[in-house]
N, C-alpha and C. Protein backbone atom coordinates (compact mmCIF):
# COMPACT_ATOMS: atom_id res chain seq x y z
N UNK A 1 -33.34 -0.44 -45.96
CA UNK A 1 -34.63 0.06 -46.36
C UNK A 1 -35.37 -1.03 -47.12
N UNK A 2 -36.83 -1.22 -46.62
CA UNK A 2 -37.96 -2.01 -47.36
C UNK A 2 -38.51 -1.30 -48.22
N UNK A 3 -39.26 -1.62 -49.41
CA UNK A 3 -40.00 -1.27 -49.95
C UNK A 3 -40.79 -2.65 -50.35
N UNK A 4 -42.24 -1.93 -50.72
CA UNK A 4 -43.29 -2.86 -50.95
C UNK A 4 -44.18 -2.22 -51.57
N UNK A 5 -44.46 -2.46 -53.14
CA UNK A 5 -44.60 -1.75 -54.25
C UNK A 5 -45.87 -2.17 -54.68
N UNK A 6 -47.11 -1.76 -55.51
CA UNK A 6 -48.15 -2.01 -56.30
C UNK A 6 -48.49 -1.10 -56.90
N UNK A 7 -49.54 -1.67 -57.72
CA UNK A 7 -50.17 -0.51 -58.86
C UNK A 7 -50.22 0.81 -58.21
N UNK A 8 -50.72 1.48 -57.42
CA UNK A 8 -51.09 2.09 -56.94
C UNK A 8 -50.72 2.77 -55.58
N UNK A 9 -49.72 1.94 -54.92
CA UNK A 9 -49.22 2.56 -53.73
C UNK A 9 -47.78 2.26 -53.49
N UNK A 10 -47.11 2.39 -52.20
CA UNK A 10 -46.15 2.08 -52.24
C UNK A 10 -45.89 2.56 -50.37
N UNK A 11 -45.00 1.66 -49.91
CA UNK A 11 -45.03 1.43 -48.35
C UNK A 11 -42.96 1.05 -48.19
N UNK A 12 -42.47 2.03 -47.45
CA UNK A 12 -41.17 2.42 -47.15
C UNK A 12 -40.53 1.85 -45.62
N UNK A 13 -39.92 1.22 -45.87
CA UNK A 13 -39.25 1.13 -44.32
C UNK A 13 -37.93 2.07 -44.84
N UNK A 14 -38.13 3.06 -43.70
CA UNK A 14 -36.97 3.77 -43.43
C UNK A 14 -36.09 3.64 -42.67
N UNK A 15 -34.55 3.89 -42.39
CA UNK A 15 -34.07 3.39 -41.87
C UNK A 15 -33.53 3.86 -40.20
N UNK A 16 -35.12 5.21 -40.23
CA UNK A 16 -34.71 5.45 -38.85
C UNK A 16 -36.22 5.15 -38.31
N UNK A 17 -36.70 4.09 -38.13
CA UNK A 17 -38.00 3.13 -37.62
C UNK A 17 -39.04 4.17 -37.97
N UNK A 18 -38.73 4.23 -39.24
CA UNK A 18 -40.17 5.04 -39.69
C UNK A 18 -41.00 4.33 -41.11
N UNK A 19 -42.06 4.18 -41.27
CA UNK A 19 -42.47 3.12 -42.37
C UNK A 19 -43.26 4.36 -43.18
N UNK A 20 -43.00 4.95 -44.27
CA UNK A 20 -43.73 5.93 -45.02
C UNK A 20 -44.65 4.98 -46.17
N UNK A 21 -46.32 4.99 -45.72
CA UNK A 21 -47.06 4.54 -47.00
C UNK A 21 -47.57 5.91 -48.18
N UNK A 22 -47.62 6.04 -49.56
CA UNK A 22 -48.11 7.11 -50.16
C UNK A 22 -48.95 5.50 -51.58
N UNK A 23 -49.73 6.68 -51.92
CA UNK A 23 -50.88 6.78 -52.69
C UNK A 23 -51.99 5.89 -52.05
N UNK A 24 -52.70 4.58 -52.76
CA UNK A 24 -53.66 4.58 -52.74
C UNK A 24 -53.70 3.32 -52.44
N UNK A 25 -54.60 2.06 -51.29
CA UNK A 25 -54.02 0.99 -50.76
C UNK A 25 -55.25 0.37 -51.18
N UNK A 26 -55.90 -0.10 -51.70
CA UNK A 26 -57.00 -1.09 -51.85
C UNK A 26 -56.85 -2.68 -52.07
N UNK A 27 -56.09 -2.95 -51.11
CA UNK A 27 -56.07 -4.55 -51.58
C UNK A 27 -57.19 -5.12 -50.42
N UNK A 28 -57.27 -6.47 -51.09
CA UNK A 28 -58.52 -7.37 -50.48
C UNK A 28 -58.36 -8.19 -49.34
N UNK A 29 -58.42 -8.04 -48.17
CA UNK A 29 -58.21 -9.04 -46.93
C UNK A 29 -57.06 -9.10 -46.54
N UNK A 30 -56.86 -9.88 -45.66
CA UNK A 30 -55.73 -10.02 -44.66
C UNK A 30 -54.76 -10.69 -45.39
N UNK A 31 -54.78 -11.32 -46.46
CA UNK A 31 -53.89 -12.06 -47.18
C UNK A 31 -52.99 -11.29 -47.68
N UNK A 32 -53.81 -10.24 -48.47
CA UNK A 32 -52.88 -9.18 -49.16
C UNK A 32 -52.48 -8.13 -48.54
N UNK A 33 -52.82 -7.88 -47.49
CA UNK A 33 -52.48 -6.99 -46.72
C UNK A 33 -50.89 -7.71 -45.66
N UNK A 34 -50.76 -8.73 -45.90
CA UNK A 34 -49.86 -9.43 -44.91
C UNK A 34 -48.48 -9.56 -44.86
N UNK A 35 -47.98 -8.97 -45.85
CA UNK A 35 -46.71 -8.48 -46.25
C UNK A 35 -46.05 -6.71 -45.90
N UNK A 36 -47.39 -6.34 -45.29
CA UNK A 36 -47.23 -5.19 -44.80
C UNK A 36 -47.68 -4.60 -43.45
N UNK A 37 -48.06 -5.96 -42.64
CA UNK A 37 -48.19 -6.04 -42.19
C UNK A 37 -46.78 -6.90 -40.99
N UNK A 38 -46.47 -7.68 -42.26
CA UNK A 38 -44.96 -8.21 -41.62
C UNK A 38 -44.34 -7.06 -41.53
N UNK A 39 -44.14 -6.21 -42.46
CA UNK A 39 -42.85 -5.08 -42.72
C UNK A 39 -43.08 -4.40 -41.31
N UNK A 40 -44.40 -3.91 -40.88
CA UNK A 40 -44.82 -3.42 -40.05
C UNK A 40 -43.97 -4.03 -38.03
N UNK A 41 -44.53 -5.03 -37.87
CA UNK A 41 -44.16 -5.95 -37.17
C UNK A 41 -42.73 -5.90 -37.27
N UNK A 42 -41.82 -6.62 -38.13
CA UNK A 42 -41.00 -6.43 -38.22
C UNK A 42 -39.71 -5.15 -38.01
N UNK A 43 -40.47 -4.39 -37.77
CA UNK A 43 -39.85 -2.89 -37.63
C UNK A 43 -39.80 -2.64 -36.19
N UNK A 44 -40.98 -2.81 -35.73
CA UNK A 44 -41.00 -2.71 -34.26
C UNK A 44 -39.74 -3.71 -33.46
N UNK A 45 -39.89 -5.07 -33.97
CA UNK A 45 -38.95 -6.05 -33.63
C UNK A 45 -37.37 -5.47 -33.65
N UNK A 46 -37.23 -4.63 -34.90
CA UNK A 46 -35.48 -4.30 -34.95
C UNK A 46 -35.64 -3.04 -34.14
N UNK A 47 -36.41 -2.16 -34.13
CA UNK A 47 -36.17 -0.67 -33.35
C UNK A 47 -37.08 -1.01 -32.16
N UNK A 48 -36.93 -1.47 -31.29
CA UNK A 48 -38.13 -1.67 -29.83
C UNK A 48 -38.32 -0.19 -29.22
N UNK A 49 -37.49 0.52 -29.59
CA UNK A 49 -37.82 1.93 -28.49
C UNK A 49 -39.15 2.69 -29.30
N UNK A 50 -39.47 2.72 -30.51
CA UNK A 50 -40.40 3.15 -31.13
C UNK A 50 -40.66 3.40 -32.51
N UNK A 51 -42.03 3.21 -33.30
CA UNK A 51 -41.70 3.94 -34.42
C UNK A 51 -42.68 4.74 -35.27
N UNK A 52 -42.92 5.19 -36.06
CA UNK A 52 -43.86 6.07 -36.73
C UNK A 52 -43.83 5.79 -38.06
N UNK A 53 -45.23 6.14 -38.47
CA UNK A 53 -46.04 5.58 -39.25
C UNK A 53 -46.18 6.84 -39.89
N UNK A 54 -46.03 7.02 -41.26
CA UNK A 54 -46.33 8.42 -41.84
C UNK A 54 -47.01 7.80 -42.83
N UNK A 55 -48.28 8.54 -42.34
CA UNK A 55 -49.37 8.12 -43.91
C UNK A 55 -49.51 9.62 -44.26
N UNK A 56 -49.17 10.64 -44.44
CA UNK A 56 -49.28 11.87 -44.90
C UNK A 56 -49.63 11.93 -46.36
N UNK A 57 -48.68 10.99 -46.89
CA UNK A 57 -49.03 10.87 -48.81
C UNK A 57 -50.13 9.51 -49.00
N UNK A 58 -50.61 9.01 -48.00
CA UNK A 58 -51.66 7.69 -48.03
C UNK A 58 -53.19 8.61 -48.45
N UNK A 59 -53.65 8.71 -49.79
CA UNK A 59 -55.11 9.26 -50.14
C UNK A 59 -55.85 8.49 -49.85
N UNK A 60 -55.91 6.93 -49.85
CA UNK A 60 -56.91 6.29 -49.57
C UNK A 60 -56.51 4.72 -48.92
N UNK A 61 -57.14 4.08 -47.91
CA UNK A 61 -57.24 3.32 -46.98
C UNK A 61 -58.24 2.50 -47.11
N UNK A 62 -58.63 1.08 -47.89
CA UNK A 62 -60.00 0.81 -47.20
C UNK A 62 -60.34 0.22 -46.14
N UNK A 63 -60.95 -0.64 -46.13
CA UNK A 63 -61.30 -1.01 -44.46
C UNK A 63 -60.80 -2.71 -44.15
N UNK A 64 -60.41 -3.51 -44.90
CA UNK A 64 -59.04 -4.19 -45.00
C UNK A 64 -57.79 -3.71 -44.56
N UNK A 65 -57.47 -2.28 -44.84
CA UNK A 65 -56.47 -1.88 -44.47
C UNK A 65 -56.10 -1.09 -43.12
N UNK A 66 -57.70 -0.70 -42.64
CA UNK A 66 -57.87 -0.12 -41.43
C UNK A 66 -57.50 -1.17 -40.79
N UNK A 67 -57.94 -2.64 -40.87
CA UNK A 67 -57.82 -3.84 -39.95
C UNK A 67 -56.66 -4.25 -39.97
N UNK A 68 -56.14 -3.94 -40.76
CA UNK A 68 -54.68 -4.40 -41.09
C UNK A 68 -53.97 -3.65 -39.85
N UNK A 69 -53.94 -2.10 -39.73
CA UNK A 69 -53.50 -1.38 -38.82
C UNK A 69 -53.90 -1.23 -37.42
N UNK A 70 -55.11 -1.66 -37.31
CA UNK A 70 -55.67 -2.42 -36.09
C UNK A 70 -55.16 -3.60 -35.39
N UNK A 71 -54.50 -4.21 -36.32
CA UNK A 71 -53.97 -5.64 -35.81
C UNK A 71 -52.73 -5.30 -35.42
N UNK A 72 -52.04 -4.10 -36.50
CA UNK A 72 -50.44 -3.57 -35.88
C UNK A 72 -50.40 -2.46 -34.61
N UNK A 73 -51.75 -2.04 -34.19
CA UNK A 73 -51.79 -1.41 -33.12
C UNK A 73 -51.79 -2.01 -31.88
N UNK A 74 -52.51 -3.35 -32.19
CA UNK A 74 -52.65 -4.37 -30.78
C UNK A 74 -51.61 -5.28 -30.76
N UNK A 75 -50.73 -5.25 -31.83
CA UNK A 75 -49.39 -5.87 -31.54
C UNK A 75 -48.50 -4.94 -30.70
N UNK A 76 -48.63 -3.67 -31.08
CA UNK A 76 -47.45 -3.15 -30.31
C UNK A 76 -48.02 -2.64 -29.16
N UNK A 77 -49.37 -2.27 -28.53
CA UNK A 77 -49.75 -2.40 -27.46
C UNK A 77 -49.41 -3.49 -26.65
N UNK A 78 -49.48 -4.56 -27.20
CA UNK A 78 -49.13 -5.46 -26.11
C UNK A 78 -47.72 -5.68 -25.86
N UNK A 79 -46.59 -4.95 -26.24
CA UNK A 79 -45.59 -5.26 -26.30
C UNK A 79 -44.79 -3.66 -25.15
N UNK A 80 -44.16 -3.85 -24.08
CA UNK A 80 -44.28 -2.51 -23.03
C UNK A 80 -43.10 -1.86 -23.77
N UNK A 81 -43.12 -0.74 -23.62
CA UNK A 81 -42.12 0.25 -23.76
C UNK A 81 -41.79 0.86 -25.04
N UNK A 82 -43.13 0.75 -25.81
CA UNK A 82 -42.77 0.76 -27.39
C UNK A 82 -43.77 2.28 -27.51
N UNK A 83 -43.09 3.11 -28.30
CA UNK A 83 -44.01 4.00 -28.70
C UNK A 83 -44.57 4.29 -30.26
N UNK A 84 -45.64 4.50 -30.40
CA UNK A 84 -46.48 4.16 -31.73
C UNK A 84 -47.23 5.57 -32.15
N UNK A 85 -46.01 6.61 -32.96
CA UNK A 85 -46.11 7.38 -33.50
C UNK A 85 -47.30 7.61 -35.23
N UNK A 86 -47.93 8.37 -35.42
CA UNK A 86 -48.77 8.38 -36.53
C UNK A 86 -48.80 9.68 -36.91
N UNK A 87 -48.27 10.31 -38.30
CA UNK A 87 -47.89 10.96 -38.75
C UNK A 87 -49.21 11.23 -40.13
N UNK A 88 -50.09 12.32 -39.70
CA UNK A 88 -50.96 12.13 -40.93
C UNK A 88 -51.40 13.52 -41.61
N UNK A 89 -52.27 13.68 -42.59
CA UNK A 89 -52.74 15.04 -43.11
C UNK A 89 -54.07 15.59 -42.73
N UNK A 90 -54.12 16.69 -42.35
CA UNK A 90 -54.77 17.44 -42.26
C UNK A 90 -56.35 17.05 -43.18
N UNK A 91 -55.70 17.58 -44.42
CA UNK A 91 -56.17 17.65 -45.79
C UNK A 91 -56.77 16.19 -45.99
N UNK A 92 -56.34 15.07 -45.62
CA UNK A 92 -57.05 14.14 -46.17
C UNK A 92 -58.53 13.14 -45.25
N UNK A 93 -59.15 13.19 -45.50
CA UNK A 93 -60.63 13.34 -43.96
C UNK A 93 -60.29 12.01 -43.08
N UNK A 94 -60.10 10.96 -43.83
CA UNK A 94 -59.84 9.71 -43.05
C UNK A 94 -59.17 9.29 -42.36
N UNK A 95 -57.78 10.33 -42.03
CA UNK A 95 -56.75 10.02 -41.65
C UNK A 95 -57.50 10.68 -40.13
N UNK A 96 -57.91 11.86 -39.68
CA UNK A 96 -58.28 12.37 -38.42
C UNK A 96 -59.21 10.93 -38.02
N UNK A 97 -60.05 10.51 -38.30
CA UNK A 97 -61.51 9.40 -38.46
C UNK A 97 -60.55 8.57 -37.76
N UNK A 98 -60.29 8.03 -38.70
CA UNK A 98 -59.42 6.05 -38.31
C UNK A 98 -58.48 6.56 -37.49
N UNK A 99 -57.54 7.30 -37.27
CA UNK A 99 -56.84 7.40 -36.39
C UNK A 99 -57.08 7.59 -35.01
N UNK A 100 -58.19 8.54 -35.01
CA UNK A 100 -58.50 8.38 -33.37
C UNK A 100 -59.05 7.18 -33.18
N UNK A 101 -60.01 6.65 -34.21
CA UNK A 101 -60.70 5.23 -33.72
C UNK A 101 -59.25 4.23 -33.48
N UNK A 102 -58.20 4.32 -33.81
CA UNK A 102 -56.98 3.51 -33.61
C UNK A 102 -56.71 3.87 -32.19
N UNK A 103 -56.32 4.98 -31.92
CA UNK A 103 -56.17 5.82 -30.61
C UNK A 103 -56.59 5.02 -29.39
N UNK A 104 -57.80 4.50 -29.71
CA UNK A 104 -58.36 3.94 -28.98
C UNK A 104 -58.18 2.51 -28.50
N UNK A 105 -57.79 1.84 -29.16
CA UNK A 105 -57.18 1.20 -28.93
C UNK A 105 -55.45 1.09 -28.23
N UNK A 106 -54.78 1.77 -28.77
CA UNK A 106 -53.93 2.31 -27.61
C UNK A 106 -53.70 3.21 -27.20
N UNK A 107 -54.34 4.63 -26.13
CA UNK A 107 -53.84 5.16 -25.64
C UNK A 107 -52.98 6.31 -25.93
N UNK A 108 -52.03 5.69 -26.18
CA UNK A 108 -50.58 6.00 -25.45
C UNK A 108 -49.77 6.57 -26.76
N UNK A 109 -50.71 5.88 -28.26
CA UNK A 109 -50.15 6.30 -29.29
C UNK A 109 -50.62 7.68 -29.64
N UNK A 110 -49.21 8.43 -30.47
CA UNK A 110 -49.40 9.57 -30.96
C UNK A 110 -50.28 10.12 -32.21
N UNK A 111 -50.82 10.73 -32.60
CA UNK A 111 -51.50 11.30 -33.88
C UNK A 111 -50.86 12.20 -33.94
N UNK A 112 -50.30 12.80 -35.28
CA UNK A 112 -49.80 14.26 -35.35
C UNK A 112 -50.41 14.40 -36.60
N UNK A 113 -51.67 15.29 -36.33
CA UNK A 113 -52.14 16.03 -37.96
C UNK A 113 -50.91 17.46 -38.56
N UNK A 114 -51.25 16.74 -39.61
CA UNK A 114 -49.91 18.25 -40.67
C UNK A 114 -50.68 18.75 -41.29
């Protein structure tokens, strides 16, 4: 198991190819975002059959971080046989929003509102 910790949030590699982010993600650009973006990447690399993304406890996302997940969507799109699960809340508005706009970009990936 990964973890990757800040003021304010906190981002889980689990150890059955599932990456759980909770609270609140506001960091600035691709720089800071790039360590979780490895974790990300990196996950796909050890589990190739698939994995999921649970932002259920994620309240807030900004748009650094949307791109961030944009960039991990077109990584694993381009990569065949991988499935790209997304695990989100109901309750929180941004998660329905950005996710289908992600959707779109691949297809093939899942959304599951809770």
């Amino acid at each position: 198991m990964n973890t990757i910790c800040g003021e304010s949030y906190k981002v889980v590699r689990e150890e059955n190819a599932r990456v759980a982010f909770k609270g609140a993600l506001r960091l600035t650009g691709t720089e800071e975002y790039a360590p979780i973006l490895a974790l990300l990447t990196a996950t796909v690399e050890d589990t190739p059959a698939g994995v999921t993304i649970d932002l259920r406890e994620l309240e807030f996302l900004n748009s650094s971080g949307i791109t961030m997940l944009s960039r991990f969507v077109i990584y694993v799109r381009d990569r065949t046989g991988i499935s790209l699960e997304f695990l989100a809340s109901a309750r929180v508005a941004w998660h329905a929003r950005s996710l289908t706009n992600l959707q779109r970009l691949m297809p093939a990936a899942s959304v599951v509102l809770i």
